[in-house]
PDB file of N, CA and C in Angstrom:
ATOM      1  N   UNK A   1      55.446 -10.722  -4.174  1.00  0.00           N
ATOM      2  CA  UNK A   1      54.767  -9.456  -4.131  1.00  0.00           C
ATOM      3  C   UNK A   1      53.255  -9.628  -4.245  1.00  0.00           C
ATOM      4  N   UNK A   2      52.789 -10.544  -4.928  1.00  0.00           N
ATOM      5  CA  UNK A   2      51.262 -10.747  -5.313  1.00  0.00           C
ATOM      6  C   UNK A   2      51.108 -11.394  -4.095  1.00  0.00           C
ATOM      7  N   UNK A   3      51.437 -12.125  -2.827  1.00  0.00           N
ATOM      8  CA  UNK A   3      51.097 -12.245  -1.878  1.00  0.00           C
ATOM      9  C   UNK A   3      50.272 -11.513  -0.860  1.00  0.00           C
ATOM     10  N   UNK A   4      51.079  -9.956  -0.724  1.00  0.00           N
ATOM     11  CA  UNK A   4      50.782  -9.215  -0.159  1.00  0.00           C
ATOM     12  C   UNK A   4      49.704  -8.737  -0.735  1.00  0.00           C
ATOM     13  N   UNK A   5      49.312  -8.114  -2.334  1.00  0.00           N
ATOM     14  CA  UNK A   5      47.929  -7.732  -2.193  1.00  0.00           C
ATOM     15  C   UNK A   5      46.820  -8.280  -1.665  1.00  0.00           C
ATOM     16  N   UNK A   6      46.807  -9.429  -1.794  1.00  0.00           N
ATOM     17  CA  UNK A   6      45.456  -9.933  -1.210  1.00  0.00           C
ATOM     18  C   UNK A   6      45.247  -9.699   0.174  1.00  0.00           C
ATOM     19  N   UNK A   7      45.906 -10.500   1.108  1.00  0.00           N
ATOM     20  CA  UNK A   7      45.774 -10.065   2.316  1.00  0.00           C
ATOM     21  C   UNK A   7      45.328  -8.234   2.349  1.00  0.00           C
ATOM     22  N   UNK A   8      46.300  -7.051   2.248  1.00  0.00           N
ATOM     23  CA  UNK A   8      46.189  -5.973   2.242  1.00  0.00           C
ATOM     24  C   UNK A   8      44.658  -5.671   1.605  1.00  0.00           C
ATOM     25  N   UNK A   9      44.431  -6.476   0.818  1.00  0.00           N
ATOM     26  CA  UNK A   9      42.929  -6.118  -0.007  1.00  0.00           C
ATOM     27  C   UNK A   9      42.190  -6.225   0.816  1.00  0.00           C
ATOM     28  N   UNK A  10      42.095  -7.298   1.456  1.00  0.00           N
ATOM     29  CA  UNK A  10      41.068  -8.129   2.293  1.00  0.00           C
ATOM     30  C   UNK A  10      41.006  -7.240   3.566  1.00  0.00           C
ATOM     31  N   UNK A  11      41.933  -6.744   4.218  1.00  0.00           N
ATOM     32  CA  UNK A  11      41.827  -5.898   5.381  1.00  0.00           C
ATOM     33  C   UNK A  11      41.753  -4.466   5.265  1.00  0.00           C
ATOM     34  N   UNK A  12      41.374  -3.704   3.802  1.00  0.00           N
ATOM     35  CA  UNK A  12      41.171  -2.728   3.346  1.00  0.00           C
ATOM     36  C   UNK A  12      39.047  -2.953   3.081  1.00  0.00           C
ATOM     37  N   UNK A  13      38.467  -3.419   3.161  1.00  0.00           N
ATOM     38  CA  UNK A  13      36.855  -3.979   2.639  1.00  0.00           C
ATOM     39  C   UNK A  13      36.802  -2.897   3.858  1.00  0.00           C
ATOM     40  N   UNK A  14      35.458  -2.323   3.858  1.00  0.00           N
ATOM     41  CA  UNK A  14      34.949  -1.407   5.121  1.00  0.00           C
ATOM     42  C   UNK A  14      34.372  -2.420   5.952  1.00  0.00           C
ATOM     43  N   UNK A  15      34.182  -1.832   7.325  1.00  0.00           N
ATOM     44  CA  UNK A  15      33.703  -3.210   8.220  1.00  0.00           C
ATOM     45  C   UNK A  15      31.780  -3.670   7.799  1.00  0.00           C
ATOM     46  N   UNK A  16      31.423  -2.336   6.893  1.00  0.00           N
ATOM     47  CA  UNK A  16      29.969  -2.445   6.997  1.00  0.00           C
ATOM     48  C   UNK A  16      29.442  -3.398   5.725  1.00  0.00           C
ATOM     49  N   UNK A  17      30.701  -3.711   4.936  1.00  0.00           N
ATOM     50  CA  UNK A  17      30.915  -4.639   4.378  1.00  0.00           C
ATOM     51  C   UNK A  17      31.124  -6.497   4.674  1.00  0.00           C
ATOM     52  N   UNK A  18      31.471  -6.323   5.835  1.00  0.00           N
ATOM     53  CA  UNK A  18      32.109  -7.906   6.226  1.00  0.00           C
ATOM     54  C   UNK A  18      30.499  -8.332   6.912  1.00  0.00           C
ATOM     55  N   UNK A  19      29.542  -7.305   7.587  1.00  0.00           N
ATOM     56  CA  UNK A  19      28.982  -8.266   7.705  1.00  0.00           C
ATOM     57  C   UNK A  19      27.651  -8.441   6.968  1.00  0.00           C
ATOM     58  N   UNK A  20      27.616  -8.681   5.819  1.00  0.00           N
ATOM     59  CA  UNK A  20      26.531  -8.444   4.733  1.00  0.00           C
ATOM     60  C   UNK A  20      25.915 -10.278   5.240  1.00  0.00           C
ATOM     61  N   UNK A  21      27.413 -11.266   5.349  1.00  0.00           N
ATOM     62  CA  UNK A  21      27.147 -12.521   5.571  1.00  0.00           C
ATOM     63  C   UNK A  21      26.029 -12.731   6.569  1.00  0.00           C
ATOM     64  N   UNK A  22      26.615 -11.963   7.960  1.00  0.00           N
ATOM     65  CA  UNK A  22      26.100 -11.963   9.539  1.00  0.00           C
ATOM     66  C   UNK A  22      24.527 -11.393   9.320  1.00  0.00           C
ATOM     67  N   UNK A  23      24.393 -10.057   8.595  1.00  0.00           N
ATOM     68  CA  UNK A  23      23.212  -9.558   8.207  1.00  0.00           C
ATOM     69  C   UNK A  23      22.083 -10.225   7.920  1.00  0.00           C
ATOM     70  N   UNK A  24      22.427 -11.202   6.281  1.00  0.00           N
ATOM     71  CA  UNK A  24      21.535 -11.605   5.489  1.00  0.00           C
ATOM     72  C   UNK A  24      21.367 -12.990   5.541  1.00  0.00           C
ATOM     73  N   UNK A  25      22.447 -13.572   6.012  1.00  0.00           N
ATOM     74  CA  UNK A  25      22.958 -15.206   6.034  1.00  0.00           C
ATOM     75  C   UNK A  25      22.480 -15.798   7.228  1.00  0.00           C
ATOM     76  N   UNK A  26      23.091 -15.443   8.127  1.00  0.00           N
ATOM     77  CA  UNK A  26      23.166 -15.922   9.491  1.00  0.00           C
ATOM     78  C   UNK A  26      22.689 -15.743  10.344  1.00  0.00           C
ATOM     79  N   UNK A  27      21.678 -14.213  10.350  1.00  0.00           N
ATOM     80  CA  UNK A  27      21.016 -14.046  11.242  1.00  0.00           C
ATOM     81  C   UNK A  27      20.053 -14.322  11.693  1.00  0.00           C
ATOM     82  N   UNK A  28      19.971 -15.146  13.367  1.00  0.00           N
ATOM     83  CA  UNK A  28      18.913 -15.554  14.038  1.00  0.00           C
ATOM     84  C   UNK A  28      19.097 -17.311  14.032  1.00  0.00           C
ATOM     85  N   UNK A  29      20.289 -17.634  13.310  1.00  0.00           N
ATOM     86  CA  UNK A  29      20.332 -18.945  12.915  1.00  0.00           C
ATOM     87  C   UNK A  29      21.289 -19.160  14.636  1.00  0.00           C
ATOM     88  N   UNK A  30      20.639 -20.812  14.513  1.00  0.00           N
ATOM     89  CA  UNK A  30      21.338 -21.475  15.636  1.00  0.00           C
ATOM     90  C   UNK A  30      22.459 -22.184  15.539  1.00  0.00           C
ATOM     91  N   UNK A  31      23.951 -21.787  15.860  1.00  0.00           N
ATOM     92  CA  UNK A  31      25.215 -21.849  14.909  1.00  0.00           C
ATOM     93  C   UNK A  31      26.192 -23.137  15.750  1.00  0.00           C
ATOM     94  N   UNK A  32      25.433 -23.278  16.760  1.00  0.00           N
ATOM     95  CA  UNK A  32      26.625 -24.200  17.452  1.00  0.00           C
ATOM     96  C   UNK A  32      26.026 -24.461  18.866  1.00  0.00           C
ATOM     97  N   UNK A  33      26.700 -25.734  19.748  1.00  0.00           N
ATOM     98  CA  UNK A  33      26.286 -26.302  21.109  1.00  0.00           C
ATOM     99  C   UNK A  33      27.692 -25.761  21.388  1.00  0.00           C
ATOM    100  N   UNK A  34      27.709 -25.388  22.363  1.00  0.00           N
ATOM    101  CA  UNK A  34      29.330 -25.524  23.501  1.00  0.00           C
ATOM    102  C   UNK A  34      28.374 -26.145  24.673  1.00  0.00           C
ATOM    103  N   UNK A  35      29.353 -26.251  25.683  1.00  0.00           N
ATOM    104  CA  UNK A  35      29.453 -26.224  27.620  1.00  0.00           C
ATOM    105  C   UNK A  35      28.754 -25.857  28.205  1.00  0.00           C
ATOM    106  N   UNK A  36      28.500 -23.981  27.389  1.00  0.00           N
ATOM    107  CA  UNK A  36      27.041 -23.711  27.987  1.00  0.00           C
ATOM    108  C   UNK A  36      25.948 -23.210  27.214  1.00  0.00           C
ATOM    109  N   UNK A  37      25.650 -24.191  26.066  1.00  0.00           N
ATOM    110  CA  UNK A  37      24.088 -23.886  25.926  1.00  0.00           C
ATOM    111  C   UNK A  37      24.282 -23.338  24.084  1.00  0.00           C
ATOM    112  N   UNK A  38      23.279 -23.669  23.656  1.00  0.00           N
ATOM    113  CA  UNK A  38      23.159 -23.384  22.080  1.00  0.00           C
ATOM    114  C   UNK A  38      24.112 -21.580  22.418  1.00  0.00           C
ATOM    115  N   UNK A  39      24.613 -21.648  20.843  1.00  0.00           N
ATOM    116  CA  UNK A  39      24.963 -20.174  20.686  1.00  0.00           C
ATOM    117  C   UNK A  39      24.530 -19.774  19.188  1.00  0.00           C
ATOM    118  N   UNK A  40      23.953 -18.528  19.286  1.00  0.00           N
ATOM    119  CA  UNK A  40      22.710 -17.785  17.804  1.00  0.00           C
ATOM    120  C   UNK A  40      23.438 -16.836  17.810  1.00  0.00           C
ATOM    121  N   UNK A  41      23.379 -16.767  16.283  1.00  0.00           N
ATOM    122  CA  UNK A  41      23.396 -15.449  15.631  1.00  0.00           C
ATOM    123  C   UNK A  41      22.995 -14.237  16.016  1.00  0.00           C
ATOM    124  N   UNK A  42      22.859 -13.978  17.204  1.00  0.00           N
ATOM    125  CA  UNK A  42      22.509 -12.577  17.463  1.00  0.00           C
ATOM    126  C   UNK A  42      22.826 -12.070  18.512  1.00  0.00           C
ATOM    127  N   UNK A  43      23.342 -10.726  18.663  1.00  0.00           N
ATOM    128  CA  UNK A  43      24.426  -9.870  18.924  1.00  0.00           C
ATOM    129  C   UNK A  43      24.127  -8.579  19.669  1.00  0.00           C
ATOM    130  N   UNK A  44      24.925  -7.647  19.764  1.00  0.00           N
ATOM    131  CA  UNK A  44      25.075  -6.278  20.260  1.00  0.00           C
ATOM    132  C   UNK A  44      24.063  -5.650  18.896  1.00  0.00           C
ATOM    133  N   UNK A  45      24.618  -5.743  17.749  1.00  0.00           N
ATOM    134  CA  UNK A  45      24.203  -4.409  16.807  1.00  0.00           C
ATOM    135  C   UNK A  45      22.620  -5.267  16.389  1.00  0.00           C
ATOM    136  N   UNK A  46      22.270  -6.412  17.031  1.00  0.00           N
ATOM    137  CA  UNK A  46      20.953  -7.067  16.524  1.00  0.00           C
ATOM    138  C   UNK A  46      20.278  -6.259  17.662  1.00  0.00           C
ATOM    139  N   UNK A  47      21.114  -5.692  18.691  1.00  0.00           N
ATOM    140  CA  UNK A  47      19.783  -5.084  19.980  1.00  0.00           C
ATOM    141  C   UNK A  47      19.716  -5.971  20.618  1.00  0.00           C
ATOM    142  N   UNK A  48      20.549  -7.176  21.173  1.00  0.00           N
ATOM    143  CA  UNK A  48      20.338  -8.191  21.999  1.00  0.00           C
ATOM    144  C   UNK A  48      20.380  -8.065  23.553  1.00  0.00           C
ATOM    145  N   UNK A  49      19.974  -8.175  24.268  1.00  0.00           N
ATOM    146  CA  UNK A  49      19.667  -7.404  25.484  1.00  0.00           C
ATOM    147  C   UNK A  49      19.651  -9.600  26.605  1.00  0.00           C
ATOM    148  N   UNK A  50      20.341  -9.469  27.763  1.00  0.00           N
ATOM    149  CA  UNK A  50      20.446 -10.718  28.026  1.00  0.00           C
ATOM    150  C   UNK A  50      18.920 -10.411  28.906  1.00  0.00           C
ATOM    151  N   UNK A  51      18.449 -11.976  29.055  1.00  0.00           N
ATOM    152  CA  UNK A  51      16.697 -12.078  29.216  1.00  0.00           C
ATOM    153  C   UNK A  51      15.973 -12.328  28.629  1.00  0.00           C
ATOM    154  N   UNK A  52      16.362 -11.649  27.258  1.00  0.00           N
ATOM    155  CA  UNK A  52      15.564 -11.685  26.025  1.00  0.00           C
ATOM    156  C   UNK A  52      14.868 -12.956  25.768  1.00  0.00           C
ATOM    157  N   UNK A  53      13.853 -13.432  25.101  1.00  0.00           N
ATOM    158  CA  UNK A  53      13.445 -14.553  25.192  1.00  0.00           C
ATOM    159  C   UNK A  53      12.483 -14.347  23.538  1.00  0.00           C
ATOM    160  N   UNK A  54      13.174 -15.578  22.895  1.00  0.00           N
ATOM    161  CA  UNK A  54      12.876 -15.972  21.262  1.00  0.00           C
ATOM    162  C   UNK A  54      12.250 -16.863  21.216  1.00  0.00           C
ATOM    163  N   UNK A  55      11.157 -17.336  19.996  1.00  0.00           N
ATOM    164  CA  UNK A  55      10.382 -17.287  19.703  1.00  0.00           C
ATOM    165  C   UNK A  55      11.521 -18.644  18.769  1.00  0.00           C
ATOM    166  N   UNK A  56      11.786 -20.022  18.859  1.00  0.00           N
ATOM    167  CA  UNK A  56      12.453 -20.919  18.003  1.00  0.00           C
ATOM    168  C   UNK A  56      11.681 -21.017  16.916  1.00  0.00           C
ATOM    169  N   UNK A  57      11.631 -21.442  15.771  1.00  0.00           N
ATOM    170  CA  UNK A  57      11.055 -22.358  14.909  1.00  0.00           C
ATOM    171  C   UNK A  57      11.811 -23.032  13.746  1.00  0.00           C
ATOM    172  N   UNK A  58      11.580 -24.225  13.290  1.00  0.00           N
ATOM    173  CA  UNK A  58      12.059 -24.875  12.278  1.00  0.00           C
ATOM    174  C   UNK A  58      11.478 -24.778  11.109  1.00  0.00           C
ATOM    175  N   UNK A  59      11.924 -24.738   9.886  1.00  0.00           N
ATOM    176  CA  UNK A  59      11.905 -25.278   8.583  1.00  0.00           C
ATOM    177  C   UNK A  59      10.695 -26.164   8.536  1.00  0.00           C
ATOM    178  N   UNK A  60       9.438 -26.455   7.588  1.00  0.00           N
ATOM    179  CA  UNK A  60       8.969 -27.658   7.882  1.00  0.00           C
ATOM    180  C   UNK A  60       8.400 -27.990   6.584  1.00  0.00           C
ATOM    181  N   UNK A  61       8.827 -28.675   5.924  1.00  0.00           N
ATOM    182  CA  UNK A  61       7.674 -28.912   4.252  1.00  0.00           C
ATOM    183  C   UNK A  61       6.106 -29.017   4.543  1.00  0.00           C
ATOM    184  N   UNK A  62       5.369 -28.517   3.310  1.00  0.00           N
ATOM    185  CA  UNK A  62       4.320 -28.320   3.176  1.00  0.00           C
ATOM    186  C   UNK A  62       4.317 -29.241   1.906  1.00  0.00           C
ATOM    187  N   UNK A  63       3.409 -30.550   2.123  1.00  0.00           N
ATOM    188  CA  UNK A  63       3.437 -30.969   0.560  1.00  0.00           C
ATOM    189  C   UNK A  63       1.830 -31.152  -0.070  1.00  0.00           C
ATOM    190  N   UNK A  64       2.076 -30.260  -0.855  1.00  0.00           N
ATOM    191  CA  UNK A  64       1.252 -29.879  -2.144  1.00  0.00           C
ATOM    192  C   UNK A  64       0.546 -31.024  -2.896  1.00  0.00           C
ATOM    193  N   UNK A  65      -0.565 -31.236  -3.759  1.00  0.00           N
ATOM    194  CA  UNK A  65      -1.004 -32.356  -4.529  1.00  0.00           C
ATOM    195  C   UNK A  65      -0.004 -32.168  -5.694  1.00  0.00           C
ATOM    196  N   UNK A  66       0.217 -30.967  -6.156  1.00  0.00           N
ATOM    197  CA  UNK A  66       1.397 -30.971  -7.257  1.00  0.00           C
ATOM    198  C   UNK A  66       2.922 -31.233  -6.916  1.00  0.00           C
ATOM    199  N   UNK A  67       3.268 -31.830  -7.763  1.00  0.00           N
ATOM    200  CA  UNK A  67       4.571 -32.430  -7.618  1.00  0.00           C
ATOM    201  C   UNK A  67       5.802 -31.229  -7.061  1.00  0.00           C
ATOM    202  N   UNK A  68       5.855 -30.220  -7.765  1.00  0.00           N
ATOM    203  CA  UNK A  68       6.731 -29.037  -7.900  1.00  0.00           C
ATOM    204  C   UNK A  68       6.770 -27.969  -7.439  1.00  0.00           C
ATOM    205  N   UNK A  69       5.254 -28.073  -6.429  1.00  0.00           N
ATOM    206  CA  UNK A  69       5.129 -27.014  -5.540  1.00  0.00           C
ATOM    207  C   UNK A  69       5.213 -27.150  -4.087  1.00  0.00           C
ATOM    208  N   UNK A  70       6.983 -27.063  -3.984  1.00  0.00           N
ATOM    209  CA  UNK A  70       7.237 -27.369  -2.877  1.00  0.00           C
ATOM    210  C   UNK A  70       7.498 -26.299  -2.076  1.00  0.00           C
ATOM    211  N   UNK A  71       6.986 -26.370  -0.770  1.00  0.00           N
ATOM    212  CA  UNK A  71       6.774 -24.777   0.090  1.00  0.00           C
ATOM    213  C   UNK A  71       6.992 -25.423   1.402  1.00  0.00           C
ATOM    214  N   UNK A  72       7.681 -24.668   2.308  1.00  0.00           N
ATOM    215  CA  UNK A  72       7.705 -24.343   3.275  1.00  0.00           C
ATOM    216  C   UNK A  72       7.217 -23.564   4.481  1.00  0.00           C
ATOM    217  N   UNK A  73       6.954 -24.095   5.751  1.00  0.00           N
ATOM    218  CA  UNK A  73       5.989 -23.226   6.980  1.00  0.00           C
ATOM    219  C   UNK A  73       6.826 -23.208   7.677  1.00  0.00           C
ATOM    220  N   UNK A  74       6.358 -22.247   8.924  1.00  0.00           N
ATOM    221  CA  UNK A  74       7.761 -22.200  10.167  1.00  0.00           C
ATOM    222  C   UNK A  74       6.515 -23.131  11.888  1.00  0.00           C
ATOM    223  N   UNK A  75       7.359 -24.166  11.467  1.00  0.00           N
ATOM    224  CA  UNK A  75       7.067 -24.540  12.741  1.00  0.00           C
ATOM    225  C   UNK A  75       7.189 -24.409  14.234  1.00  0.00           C
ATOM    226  N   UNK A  76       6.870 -23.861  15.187  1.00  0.00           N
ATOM    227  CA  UNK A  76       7.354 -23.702  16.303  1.00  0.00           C
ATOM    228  C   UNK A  76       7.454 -24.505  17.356  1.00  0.00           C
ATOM    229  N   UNK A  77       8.762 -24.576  18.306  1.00  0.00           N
ATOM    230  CA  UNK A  77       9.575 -25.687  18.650  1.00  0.00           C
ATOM    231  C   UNK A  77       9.917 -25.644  19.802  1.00  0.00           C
ATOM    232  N   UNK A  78       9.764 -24.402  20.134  1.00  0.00           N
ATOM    233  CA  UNK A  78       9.983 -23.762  21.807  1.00  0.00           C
ATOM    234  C   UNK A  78      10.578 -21.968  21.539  1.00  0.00           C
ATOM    235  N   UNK A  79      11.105 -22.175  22.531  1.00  0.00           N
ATOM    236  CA  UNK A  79      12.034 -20.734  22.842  1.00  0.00           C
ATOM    237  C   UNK A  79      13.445 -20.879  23.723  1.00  0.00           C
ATOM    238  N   UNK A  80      13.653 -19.696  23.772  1.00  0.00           N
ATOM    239  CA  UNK A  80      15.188 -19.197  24.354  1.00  0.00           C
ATOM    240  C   UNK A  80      15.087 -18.100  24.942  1.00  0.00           C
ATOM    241  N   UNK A  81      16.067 -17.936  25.728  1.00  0.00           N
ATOM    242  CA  UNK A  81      16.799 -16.882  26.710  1.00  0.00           C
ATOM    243  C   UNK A  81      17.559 -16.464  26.516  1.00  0.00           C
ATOM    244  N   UNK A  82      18.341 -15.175  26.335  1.00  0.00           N
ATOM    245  CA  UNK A  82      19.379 -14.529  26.059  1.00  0.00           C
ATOM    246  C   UNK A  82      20.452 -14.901  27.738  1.00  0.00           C
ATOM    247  N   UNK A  83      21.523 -15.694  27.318  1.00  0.00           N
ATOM    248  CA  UNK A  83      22.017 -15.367  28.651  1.00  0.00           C
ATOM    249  C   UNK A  83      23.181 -14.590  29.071  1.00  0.00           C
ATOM    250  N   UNK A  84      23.910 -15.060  27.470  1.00  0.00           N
ATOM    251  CA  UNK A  84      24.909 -14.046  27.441  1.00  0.00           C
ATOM    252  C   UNK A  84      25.655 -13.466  26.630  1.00  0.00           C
ATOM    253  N   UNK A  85      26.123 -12.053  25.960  1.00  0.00           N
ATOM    254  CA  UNK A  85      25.952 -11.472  24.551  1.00  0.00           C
ATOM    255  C   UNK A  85      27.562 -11.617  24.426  1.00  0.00           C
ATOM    256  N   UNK A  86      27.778 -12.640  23.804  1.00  0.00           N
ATOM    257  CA  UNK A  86      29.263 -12.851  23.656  1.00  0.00           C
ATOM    258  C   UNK A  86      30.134 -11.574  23.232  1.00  0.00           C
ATOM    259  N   UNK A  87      29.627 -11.213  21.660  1.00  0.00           N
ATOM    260  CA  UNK A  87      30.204  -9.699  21.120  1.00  0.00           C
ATOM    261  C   UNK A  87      28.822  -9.660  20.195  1.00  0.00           C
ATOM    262  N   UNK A  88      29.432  -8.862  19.469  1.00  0.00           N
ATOM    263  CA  UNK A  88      28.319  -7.696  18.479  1.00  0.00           C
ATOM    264  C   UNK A  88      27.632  -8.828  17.500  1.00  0.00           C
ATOM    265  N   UNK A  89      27.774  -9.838  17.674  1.00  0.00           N
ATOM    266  CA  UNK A  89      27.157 -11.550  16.670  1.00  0.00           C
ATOM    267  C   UNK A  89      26.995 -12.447  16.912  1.00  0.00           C
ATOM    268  N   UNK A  90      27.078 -12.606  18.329  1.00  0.00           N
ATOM    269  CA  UNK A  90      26.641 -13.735  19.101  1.00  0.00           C
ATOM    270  C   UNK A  90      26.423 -13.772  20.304  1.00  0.00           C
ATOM    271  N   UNK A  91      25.308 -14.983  20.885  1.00  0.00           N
ATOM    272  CA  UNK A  91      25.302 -14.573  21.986  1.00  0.00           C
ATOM    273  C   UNK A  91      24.658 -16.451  22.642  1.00  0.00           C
ATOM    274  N   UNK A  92      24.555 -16.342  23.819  1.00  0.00           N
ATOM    275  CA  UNK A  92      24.296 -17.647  24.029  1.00  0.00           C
ATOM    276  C   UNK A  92      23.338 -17.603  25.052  1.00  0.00           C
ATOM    277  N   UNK A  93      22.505 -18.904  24.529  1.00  0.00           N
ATOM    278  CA  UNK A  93      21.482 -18.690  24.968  1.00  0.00           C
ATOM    279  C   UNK A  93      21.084 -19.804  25.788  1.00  0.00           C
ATOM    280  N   UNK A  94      19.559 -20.223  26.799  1.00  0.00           N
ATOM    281  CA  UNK A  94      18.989 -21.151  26.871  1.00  0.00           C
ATOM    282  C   UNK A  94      18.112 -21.532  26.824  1.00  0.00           C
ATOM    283  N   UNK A  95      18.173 -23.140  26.680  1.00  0.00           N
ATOM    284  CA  UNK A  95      16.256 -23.263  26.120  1.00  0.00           C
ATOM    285  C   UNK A  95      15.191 -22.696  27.205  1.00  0.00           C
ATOM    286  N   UNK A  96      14.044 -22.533  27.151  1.00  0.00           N
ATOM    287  CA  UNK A  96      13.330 -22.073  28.457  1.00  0.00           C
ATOM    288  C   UNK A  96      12.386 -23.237  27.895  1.00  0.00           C
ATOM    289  N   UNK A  97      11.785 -23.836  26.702  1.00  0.00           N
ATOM    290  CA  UNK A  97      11.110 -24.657  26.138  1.00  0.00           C
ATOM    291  C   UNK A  97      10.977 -25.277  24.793  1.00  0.00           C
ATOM    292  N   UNK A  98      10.765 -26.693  25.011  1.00  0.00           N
ATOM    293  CA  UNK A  98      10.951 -27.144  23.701  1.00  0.00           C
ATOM    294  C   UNK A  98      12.498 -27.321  23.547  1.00  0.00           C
ATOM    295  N   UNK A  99      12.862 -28.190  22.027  1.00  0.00           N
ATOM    296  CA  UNK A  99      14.004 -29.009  22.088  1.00  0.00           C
ATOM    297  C   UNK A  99      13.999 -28.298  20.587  1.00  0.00           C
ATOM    298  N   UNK A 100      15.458 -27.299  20.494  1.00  0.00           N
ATOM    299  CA  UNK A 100      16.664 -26.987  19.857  1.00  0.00           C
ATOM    300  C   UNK A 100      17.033 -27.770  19.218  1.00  0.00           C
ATOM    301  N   UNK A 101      17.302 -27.796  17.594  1.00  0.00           N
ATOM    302  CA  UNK A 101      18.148 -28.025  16.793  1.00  0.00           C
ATOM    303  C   UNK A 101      19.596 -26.758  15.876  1.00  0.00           C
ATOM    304  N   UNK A 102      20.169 -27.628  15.176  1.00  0.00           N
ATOM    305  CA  UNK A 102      21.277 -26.719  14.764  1.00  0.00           C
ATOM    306  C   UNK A 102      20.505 -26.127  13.162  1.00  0.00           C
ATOM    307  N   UNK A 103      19.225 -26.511  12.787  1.00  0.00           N
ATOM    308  CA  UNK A 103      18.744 -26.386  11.815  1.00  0.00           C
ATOM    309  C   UNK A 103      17.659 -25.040  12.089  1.00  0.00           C
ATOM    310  N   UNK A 104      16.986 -25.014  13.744  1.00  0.00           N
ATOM    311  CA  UNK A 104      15.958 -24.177  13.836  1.00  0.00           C
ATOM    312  C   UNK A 104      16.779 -22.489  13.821  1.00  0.00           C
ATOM    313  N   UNK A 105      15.537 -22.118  13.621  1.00  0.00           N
ATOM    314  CA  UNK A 105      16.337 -20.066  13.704  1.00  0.00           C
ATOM    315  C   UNK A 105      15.180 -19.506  14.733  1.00  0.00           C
ATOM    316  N   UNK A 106      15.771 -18.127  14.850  1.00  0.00           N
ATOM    317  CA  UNK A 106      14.952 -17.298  16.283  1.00  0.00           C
ATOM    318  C   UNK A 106      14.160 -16.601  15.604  1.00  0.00           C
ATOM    319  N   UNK A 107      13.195 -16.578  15.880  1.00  0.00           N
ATOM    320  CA  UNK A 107      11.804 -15.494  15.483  1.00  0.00           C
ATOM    321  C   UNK A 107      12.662 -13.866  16.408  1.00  0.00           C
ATOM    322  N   UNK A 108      13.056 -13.549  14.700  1.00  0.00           N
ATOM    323  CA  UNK A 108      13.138 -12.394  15.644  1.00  0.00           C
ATOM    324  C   UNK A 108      12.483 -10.206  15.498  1.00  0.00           C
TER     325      UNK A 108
END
């Protein structure tokens, strides 16, 4: 019997709930290579429109004379193309310039 609540719990959450992850986590991040072409975090409800063209950048340390003040800048790395909006959270894209990692995110 305690089986069933969970599942039932889990498919009872409102949907504006599930994507707090997609929202705050994931968005704009570069999530995977397939066949055709990096695929990002961004979607139908991000306003993704195919054409679109992003603005890449990476992560990059900034190091400080102090030991503990460690900070970060956004480096820029190239861009992308919207080519095609998979569903409402992804969509796939291509480089138009500059070289893609699974670490960089979309200026968006």
């Amino acid at each position: 019997m305690m089986a069933f609540e969970v599942p039932l719990f889990a498919a009872s959450v409102p949907a504006s709930a599930q994507g707090i992850g997609h929202t705050w986590l994931m968005r704009g991040s570069i999530i995977g290579i397939d066949y055709r072409g990096p695929i990002v975090c961004i979607g139908r409800v991000d306003g993704a429109e195919i054409g679109q063209v992003f603005k890449i950048y990476r992560p990059a340390p900034v190091y400080l004379r102090r030991r503990h003040a460690g900070q970060y800048r956004q480096k820029t790395v190239g861009h992308v193309s919207i080519d095609q909006i998979i569903d409402d959270h992804y969509a796939h894209v291509s480089v138009v310039d500059g070289e893609i990692n699974l670490i960089d995110i979309i200026d968006l």
